[in-house]
Protein backbone atom coordinates (compact mmCIF):
# COMPACT_ATOMS: atom_id res chain seq x y z
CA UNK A 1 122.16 114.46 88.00
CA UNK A 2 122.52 116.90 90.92
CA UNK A 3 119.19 116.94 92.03
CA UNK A 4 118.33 113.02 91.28
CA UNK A 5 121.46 112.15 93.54
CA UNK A 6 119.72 113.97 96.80
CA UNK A 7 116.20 111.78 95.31
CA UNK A 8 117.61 108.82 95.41
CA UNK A 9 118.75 109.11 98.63
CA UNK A 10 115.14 110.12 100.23
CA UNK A 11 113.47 107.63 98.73
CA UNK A 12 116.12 105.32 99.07
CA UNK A 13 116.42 106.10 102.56
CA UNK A 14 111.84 105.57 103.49
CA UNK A 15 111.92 101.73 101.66
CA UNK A 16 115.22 100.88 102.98
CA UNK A 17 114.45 101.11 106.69
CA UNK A 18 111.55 98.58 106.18
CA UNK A 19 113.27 95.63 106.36
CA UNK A 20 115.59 96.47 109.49
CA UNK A 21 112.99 97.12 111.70
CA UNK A 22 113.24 94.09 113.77
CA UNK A 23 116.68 94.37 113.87
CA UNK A 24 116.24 97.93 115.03
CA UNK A 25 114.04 96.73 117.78
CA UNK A 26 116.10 93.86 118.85
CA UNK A 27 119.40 96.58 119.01
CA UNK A 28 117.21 99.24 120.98
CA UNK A 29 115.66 96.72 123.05
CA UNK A 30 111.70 97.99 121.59
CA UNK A 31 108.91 95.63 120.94
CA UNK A 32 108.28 95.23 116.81
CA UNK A 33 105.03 97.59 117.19
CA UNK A 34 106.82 100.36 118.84
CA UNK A 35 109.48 100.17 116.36
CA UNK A 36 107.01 101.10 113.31
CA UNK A 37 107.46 104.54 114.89
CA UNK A 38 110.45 104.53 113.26
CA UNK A 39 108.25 105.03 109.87
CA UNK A 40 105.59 106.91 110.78
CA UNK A 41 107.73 109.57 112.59
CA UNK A 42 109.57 110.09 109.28
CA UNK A 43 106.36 109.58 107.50
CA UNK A 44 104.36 112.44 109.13
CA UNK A 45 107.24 114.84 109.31
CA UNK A 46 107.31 114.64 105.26
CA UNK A 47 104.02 114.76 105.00
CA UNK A 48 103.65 117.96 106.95
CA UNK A 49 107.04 119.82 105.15
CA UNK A 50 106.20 118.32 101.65
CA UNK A 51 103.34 121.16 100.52
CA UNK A 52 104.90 123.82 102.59
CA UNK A 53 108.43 123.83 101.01
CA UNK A 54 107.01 125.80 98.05
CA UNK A 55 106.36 128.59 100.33
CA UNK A 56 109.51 128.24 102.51
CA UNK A 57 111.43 129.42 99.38
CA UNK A 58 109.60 132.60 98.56
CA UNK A 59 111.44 133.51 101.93
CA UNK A 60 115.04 132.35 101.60
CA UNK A 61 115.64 131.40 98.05
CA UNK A 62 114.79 127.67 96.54
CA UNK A 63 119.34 127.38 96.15
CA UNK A 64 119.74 127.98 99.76
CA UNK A 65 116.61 126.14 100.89
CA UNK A 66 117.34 122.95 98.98
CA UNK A 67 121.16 123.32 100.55
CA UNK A 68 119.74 123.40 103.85
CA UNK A 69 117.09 120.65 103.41
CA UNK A 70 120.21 118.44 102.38
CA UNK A 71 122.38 119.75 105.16
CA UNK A 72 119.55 118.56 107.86
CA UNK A 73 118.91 115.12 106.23
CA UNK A 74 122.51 114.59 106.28
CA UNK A 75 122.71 115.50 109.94
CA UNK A 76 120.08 113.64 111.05
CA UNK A 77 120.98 110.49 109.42
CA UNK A 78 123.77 110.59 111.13
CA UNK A 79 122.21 111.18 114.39
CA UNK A 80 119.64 108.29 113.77
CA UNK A 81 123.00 106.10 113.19
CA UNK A 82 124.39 107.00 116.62
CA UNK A 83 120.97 106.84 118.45
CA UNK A 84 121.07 104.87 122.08
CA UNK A 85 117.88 104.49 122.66
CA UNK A 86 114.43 103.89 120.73
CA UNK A 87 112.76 107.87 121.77
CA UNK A 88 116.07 109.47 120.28
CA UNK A 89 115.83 107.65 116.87
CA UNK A 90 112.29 108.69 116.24
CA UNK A 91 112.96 112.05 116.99
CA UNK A 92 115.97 112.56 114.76
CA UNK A 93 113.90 110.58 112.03
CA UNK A 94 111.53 113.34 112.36
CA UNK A 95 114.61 115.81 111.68
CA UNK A 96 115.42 113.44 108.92
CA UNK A 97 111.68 113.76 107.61
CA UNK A 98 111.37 117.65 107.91
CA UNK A 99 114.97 118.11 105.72
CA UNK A 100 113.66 114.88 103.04
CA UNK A 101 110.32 116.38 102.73
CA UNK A 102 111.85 119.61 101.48
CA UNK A 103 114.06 118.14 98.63
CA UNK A 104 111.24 116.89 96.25
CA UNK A 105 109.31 119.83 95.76
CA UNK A 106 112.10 122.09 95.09
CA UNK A 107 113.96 119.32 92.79
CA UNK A 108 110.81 119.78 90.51
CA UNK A 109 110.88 123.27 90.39
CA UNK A 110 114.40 123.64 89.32
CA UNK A 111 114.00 121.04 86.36
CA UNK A 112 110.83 122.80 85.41
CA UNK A 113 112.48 126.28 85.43
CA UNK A 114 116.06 124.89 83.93
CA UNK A 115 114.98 123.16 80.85
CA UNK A 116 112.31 124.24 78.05
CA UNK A 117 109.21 122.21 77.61
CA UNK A 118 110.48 120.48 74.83
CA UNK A 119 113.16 119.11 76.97
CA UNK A 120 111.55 118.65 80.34
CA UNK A 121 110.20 114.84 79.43
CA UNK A 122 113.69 114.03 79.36
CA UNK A 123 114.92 115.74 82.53
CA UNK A 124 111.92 114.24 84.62
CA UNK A 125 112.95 111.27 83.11
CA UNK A 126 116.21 110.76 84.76
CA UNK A 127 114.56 111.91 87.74
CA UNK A 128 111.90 109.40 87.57
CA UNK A 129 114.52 107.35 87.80
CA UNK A 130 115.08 108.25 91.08
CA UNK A 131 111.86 107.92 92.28
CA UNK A 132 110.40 104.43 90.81
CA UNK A 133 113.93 102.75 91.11
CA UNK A 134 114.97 103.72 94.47
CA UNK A 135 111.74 101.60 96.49
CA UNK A 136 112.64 99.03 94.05
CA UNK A 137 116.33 98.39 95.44
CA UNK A 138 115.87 99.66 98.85
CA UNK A 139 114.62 96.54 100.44
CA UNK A 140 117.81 94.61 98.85
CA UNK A 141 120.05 97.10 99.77
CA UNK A 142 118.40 96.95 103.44
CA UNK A 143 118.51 93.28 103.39
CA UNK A 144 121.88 92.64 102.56
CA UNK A 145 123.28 95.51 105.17
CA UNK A 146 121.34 94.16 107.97
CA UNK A 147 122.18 90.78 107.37
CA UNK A 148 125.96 91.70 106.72
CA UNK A 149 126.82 94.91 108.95
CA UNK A 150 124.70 96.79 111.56
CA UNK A 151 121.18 98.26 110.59
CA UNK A 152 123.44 101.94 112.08
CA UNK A 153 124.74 102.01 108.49
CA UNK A 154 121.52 102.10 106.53
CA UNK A 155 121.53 105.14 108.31
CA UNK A 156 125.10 106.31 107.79
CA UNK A 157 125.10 105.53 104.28
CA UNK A 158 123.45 109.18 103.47
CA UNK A 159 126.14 111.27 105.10
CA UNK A 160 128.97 110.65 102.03
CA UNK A 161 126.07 111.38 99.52
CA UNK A 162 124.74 114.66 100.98
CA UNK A 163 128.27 115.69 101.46
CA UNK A 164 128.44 115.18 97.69
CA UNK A 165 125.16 116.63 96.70
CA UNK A 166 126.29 119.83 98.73
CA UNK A 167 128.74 120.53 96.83
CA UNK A 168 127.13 119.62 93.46
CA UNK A 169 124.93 121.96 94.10
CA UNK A 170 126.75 125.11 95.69
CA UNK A 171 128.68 124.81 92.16
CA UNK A 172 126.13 123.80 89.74
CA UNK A 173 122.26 124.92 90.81
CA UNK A 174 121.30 128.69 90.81
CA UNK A 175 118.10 130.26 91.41
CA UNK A 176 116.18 131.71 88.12
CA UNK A 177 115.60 136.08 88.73
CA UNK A 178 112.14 135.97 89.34
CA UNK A 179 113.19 133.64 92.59
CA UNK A 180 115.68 136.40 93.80
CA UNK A 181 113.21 138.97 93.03
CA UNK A 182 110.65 136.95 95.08
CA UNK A 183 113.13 136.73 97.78
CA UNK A 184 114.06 140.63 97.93
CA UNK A 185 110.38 141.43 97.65
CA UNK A 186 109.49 139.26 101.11
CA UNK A 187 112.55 140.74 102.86
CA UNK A 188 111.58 144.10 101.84
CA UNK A 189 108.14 143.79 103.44
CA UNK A 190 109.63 141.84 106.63
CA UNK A 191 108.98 137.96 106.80
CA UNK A 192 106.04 136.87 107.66
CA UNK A 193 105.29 133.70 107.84
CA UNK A 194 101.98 131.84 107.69
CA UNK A 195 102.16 130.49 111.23
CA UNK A 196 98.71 129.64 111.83
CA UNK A 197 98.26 128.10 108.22
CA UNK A 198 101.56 125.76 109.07
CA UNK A 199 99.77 124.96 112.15
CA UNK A 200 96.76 123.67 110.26
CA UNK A 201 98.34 121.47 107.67
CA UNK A 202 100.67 119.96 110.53
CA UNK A 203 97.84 118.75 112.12
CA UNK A 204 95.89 117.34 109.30
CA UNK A 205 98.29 115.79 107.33
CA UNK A 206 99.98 114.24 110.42
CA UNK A 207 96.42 113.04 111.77
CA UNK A 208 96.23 111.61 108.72
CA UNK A 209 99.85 109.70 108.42
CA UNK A 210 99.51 108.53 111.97
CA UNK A 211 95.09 107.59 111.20
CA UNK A 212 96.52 105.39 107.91
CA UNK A 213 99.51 103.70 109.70
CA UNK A 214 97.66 103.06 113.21
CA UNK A 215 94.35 102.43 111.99
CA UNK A 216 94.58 98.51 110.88
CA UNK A 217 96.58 97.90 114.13
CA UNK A 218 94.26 99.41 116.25
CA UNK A 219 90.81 98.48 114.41
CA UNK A 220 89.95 101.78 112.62
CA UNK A 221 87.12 103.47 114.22
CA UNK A 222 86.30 100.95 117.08
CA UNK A 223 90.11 102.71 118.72
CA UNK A 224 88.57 106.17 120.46
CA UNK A 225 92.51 107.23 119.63
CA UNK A 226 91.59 106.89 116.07
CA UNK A 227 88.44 108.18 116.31
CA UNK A 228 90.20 111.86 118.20
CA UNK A 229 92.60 111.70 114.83
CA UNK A 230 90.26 111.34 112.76
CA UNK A 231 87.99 114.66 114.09
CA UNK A 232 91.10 116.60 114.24
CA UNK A 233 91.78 115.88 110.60
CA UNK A 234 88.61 116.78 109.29
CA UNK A 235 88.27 119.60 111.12
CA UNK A 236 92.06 121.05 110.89
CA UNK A 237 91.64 120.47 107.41
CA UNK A 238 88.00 122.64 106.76
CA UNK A 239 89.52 125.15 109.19
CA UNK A 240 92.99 125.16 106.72
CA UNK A 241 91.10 125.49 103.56
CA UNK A 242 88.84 128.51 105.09
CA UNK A 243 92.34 130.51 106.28
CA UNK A 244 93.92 129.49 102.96
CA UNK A 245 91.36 130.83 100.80
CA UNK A 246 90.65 134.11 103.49
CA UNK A 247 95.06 134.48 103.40
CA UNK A 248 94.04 135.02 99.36
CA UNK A 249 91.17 137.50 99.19
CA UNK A 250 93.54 139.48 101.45
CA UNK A 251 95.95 139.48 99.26
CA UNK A 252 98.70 137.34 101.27
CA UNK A 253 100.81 134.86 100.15
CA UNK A 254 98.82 131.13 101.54
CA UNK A 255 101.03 127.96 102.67
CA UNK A 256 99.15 125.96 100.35
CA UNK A 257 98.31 127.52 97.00
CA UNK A 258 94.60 126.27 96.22
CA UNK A 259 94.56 128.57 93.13
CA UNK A 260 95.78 125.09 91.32
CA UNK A 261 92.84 123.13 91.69
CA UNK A 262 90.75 125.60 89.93
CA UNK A 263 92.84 124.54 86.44
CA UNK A 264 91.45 120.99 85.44
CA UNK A 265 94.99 119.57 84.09
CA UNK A 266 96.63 119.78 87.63
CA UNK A 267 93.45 118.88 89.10
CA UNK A 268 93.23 115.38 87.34
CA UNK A 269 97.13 115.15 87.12
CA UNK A 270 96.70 115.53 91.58
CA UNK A 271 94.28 112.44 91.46
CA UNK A 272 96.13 110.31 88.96
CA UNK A 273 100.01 111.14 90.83
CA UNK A 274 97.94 109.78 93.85
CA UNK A 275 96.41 106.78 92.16
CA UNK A 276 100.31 106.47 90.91
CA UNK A 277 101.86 106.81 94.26
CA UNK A 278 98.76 104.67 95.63
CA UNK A 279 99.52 101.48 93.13
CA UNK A 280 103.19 101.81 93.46
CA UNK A 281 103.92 101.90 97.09
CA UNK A 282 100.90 99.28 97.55
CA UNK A 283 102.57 96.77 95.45
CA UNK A 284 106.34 97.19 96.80
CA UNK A 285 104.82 96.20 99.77
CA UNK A 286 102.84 93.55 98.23
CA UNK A 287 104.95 91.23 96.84
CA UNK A 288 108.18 91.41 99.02
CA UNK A 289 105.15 90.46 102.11
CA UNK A 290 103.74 87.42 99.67
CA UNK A 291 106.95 85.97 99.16
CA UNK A 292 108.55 86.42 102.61
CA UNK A 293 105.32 85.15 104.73
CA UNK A 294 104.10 82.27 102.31
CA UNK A 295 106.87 81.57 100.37
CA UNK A 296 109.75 81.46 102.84
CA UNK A 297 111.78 84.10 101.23
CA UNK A 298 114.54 85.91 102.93
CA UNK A 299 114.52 89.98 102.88
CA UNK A 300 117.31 89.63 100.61
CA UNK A 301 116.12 87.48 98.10
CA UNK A 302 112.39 89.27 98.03
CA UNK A 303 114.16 92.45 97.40
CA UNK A 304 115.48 90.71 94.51
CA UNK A 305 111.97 89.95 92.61
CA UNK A 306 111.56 93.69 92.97
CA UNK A 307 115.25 94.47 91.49
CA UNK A 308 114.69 93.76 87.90
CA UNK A 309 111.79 95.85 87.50
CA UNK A 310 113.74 98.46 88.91
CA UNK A 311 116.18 98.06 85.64
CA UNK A 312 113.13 97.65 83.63
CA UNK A 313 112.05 101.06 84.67
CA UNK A 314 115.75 102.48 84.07
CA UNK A 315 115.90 101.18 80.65
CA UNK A 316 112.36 102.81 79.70
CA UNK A 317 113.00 105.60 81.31
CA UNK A 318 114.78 107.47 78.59
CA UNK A 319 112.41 106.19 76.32
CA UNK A 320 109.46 107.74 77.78
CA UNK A 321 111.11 110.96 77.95
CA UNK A 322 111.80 111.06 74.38
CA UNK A 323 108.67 110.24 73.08
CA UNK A 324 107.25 113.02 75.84
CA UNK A 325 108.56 115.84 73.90
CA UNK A 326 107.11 114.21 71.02
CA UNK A 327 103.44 112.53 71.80
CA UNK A 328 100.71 113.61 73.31
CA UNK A 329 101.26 112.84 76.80
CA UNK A 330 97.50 111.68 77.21
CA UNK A 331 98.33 109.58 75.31
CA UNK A 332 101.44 108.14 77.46
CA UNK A 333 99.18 108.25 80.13
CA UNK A 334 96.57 106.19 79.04
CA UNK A 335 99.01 103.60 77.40
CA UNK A 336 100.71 103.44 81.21
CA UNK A 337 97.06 102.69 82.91
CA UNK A 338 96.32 100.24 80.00
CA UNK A 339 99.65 98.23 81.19
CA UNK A 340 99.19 98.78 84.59
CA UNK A 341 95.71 97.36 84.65
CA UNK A 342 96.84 94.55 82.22
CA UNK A 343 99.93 93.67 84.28
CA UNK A 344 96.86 93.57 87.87
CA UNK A 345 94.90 91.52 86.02
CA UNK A 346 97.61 89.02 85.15
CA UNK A 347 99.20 89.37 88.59
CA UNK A 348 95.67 87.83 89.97
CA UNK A 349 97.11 84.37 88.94
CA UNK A 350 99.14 84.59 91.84
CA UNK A 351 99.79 81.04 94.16
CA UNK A 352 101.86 79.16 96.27
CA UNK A 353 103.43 77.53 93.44
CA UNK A 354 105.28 80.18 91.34
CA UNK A 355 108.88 80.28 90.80
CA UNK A 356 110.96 83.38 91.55
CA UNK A 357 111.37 84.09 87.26
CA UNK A 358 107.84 84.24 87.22
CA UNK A 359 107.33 86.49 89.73
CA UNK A 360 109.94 88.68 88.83
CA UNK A 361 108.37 88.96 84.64
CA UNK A 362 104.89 89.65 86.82
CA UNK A 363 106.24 92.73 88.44
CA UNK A 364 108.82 93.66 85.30
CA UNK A 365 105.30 93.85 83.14
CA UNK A 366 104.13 96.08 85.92
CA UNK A 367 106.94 98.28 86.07
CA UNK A 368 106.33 98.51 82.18
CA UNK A 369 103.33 100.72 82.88
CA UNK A 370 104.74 102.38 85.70
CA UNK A 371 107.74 103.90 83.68
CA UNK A 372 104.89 105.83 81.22
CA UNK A 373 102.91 107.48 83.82
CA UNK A 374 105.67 109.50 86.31
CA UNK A 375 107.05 111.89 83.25
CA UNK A 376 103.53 112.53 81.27
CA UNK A 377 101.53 113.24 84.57
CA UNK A 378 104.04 115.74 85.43
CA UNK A 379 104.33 117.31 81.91
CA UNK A 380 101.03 117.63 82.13
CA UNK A 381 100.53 119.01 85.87
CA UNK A 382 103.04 122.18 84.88
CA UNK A 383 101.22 123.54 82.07
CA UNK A 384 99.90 126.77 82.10
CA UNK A 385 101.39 127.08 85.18
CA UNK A 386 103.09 130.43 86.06
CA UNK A 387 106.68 130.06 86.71
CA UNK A 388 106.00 131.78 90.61
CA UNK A 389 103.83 128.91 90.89
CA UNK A 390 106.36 125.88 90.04
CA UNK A 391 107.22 125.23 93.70
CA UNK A 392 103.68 125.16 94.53
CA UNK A 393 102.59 122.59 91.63
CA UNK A 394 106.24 120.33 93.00
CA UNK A 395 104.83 120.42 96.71
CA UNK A 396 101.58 119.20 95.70
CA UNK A 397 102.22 116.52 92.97
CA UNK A 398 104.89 115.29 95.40
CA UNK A 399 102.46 115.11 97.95
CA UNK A 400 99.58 113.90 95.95
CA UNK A 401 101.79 110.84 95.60
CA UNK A 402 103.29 110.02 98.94
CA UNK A 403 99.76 110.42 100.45
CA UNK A 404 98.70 108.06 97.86
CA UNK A 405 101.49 105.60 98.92
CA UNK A 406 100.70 105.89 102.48
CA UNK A 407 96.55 105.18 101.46
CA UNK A 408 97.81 102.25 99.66
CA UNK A 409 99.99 100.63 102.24
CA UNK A 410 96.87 101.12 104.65
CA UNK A 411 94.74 99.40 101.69
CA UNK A 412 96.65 96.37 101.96
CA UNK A 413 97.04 95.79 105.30
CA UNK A 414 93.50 96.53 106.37
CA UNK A 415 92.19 94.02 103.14
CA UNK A 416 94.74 91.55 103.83
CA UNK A 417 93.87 91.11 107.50
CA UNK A 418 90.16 91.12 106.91
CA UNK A 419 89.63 89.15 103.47
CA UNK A 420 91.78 86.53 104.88
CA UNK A 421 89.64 86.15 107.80
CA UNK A 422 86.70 86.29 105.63
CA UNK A 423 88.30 83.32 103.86
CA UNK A 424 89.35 81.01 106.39
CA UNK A 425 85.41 81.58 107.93
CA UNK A 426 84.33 80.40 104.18
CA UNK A 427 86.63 77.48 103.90
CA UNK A 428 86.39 76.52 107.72
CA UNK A 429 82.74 75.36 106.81
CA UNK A 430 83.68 72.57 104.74
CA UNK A 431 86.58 71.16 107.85
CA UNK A 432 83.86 69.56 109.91
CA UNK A 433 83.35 65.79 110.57
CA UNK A 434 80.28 65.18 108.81
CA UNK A 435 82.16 66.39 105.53
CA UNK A 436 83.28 62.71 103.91
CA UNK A 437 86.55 64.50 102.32
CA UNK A 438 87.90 66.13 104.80
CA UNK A 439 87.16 63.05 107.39
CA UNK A 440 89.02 61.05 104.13
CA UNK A 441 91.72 63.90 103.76
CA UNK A 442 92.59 63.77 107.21
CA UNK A 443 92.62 59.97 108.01
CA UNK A 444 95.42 59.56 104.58
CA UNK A 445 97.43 62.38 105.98
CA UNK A 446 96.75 61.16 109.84
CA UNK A 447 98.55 57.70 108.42
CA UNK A 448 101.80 59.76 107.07
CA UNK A 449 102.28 60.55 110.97
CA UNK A 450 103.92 58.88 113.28
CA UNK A 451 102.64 60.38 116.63
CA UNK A 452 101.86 58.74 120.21
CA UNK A 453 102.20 54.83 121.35
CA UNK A 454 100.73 53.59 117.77
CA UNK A 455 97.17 53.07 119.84
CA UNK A 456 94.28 53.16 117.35
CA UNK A 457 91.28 55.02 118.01
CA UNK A 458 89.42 51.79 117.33
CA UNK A 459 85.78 52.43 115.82
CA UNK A 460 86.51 56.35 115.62
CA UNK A 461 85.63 58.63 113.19
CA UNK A 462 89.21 58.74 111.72
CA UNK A 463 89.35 54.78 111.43
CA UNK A 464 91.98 53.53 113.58
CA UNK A 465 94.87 56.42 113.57
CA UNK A 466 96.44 57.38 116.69
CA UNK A 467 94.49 60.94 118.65
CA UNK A 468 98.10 62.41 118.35
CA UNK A 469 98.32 61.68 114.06
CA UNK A 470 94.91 62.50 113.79
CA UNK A 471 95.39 65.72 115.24
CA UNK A 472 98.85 66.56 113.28
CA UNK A 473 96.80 65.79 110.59
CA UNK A 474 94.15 68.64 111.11
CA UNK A 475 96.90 71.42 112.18
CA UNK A 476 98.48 70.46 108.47
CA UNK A 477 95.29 70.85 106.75
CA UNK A 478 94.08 74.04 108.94
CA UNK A 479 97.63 75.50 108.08
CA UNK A 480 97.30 75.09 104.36
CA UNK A 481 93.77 76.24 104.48
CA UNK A 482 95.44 79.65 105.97
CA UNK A 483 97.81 79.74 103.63
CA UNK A 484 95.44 79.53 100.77
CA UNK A 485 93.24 82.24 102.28
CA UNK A 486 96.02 84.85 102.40
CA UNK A 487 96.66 83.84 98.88
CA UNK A 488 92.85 84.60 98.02
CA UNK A 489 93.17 87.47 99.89
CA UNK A 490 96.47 89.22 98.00
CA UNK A 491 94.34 87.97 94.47
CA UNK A 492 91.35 90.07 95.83
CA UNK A 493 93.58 93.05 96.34
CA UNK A 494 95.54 92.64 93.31
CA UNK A 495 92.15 93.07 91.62
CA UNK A 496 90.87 95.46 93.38
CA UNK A 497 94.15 97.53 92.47
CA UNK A 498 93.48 96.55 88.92
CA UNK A 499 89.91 98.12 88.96
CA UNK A 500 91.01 101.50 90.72
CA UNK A 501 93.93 101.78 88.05
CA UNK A 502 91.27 101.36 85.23
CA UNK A 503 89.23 104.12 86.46
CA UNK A 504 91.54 106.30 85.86
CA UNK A 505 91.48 106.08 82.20
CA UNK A 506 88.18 107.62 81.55
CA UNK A 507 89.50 110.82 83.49
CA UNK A 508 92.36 111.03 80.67
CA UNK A 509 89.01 112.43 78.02
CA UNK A 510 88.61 115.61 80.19
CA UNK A 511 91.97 116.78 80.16
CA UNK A 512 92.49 119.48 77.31
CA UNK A 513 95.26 119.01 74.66
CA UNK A 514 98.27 120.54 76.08
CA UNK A 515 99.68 122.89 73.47
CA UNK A 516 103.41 121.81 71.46
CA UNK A 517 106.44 123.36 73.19
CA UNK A 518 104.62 126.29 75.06
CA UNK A 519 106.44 128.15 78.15
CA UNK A 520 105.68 128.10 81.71
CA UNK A 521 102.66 130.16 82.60
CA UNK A 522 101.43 131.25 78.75
């Protein structure tokens, strides 16, 4: 409970700023696109923190890190909250990033190293909770502040709870020997730290974050700004691997612990947490941007389709992490992608027309799937796994998923602009004169309208409707035929979604059986 409380709150605290932003940029006087930096700022800076944490604690203990992760996020939440101008909040969301980005990693590691295998399911269930239920009720949460108070107290809300989860944890977390043996063995030797290597995987994860959330906006690789992000990526990233891997034959300690990826469980468990994070995140976006654009939702009420999944994921939840301790969790796996495909292919029969129950059972069947893949993929991504090494596997399973989020919000918005143009180009083909039903469509709808002086447009095209209904007429038609574009274009991404989930089951055959209720690192 101690560790899900400080989740909950980070997680809480990257959905729930979505729908304030233009609120934000109305109060700081910022246009709509500068205020996104408000996201990516926070975005990057967890990005960058989230696989180093692991080796942050080797230094000064994973208690007294996780304290002062919680101590910073508090801090700078309140210093977004008091923010005057637009520069100031992005730079104490970056704070706010650095301290969030540091809480997952070592959450994971002191579950993994507090409860025996047998047991673990369950406590990654209750932190699961955390995780898939927070996105869920953030944009409701956000809504109803914004709409209510001031979007300051989205921001303010965290203080009270990190207060809290301070002293939760000064009382009740401790760090396991081997951590304080770690700890005594760096200081013995002097600290130092991988500066260089930091260096590196600051500048290709945050090329990355700022290359997914720019690129859309500013047409991918056509932007020479893209183009500079997307070199310095690639090559920070070769260059990172190369001192990672040299930082090992020398027998230092490496920011990023590639050792993992030679063991084929945490190898597929990477790809599938980012498939997870990638289907997740994409579709929390998804529908809340469906019904709010086309349907005329408010932020509060398209929060609310996402709500009840959020208690459908709370009530399987426990479920999951009973049967964890008791199935094969390849077989929890593959169940989950079985649903989640399932639940894609039905949520293709998306339209205009829907009512909100039936778009909340769509995503509740979704979040049925959801709930059996967090716990198993973990399970799985810890065994064999020394117990020096528990941090490391954290960082990177927490970071295989938030990339994954951050691909799949970039997946949606790139597809949605362009299928929907694709669309409309389609469609527009058929809205010409010589077409006999549209010239029909438009003269019945052009005699609905009462527009101009009543003159007839005697021997036109249209018969004898007035130039001012005639052209009502076409804006109505052209404005449906956008409408049903963007609808075609969220089906085409639902399916493509459906057919990236379903890949992911034939990956399930090479992962070997885990063995029953074996410990950390045997």
């Amino acid at each position: 409970m101690t560790v899900t409380l400080a989740t909950f709150m980070e997680v809480l605290d990257s959905s729930i700023a979505n729908v304030a932003l233009p609120h934000i940029a109305g109060g700081l006087g910022a246009t709509q696109d500068e205020a996104t930096w408000v996201l990516t700022a926070y975005l990057v800076a967890n990005a960058i923190i989230l696989p180093a944490g692991a080796y942050m604690t080797g230094f000064i203990g994973r208690k007294k890190f996780y304290m002062i992760c919680v101590a910073l996020f508090g801090i700078s939440s309140a210093m977004c909250g008091f923010a005057p101008t637009l520069p100031i909040l992005v730079l104490c969301r970056v704070l706010q990033g650095i301290g969030g980005g540091g809480l997952a990693p070592s959450e994971q590691a002191i579950l993994a190293d507090t409860f025996p295998p047998e047991k673990r399911g369950q406590a990654f269930a209750m932190y699961g909770l955390a995780v898939v239920c927070a996105p869920a009720i953030g944009p409701t949460l956000g809504g109803y502040i914004t709409d209510n108070f001031d979007w300051r107290w989205i921001f303010f809300l965290n203080v009270p709870i990190c207060i809290l989860s301070l002293f939760l944890t000064s009382r009740i977390v401790e760090d396991p020997p081997w951590v304080e043996k770690q700890v005594k063995e760096s200081q013995k030797g002097g600290i130092k730290l991988d500066l260089l290597g930091f260096g590196l995987l600051g500048l290709t994860f945050g090329s990355l974050e700022f290359i997914l959330d720019k690129g859309q906006e500013d047409d991918w690789f056509s932007s020479h700004l893209i183009l500079f992000f997307t070199v310095t990526m690639v090559v920070a990233f070769i260059v990172m691997i190369w001192w990672e891997l040299k930082q090992l034959r020398d027998g230092h300690r490496p920011i990023l612990n590639l050792t993992l990826f030679t063991r084929r469980q945490f190898a597929i468990s990477f790809m599938l947490m980012f498939v997870l994070g990638f289907s997740l995140y994409g579709t929390t976006i998804l529908i809340p941007q469906f019904v709010q654009t086309l349907m005329g939702y408010t932020a509060e009420l398209a929060g609310k389709v996402l709500s009840p999944a959020g208690f459908m994921m709370m009530a399987m939840m426990p479920v999951v992490g009973f049967l964890s301790g008791k199935v094969d969790p390849r077989k929890l796996i593959a169940y989950g992608f079985v649903m989640l495909t399932a639940s894609l292919i039905y949520m293709t029969n998306l339209n205009l027309g829907l009512s909100y129950g039936q778009l909340v059972i769509m995503r509740m069947f979704q979040a049925s799937g959801l709930a059996f893949l967090f716990i198993p993929i973990n399970t799985i991504a810890y065994v064999g796994v020394k117990q020096s090494e528990s941090n490391d596997v954290s960082g990177l399973t927490n970071l295989a998923r938030n990339i994954g989020g951050s691909c799949g919000t970039a997946f949606m918005a790139t597809m949605l602009t362009r299928r929907t143009a694709a669309h409309e180009s389609t469609m527009t083909r058929n809205l010409q004169s010589g077409n006999p039903g549209f010239v029909s469509q438009v003269t019945q709808m052009a005699g609905a309208y009462k527009v101009g002086n009543g003159a007839g447009v005697k021997g036109g095209p249209m018969g004898g409707a007035s130039q001012g209904a005639i052209h009502a007429a076409q804006a109505s038609i052209y404005n449906q035929m956008h409408r049903q574009a963007a609808v075609l274009s969220y089906v085409d991404i639902i399916r493509d979604l459906s057919i990236f989930c379903a890949c992911m089951i034939p990956l399930l055959f090479f992962i070997p059986r885990p063995p029953k209720h074996v410990q950390a690192g045997h």
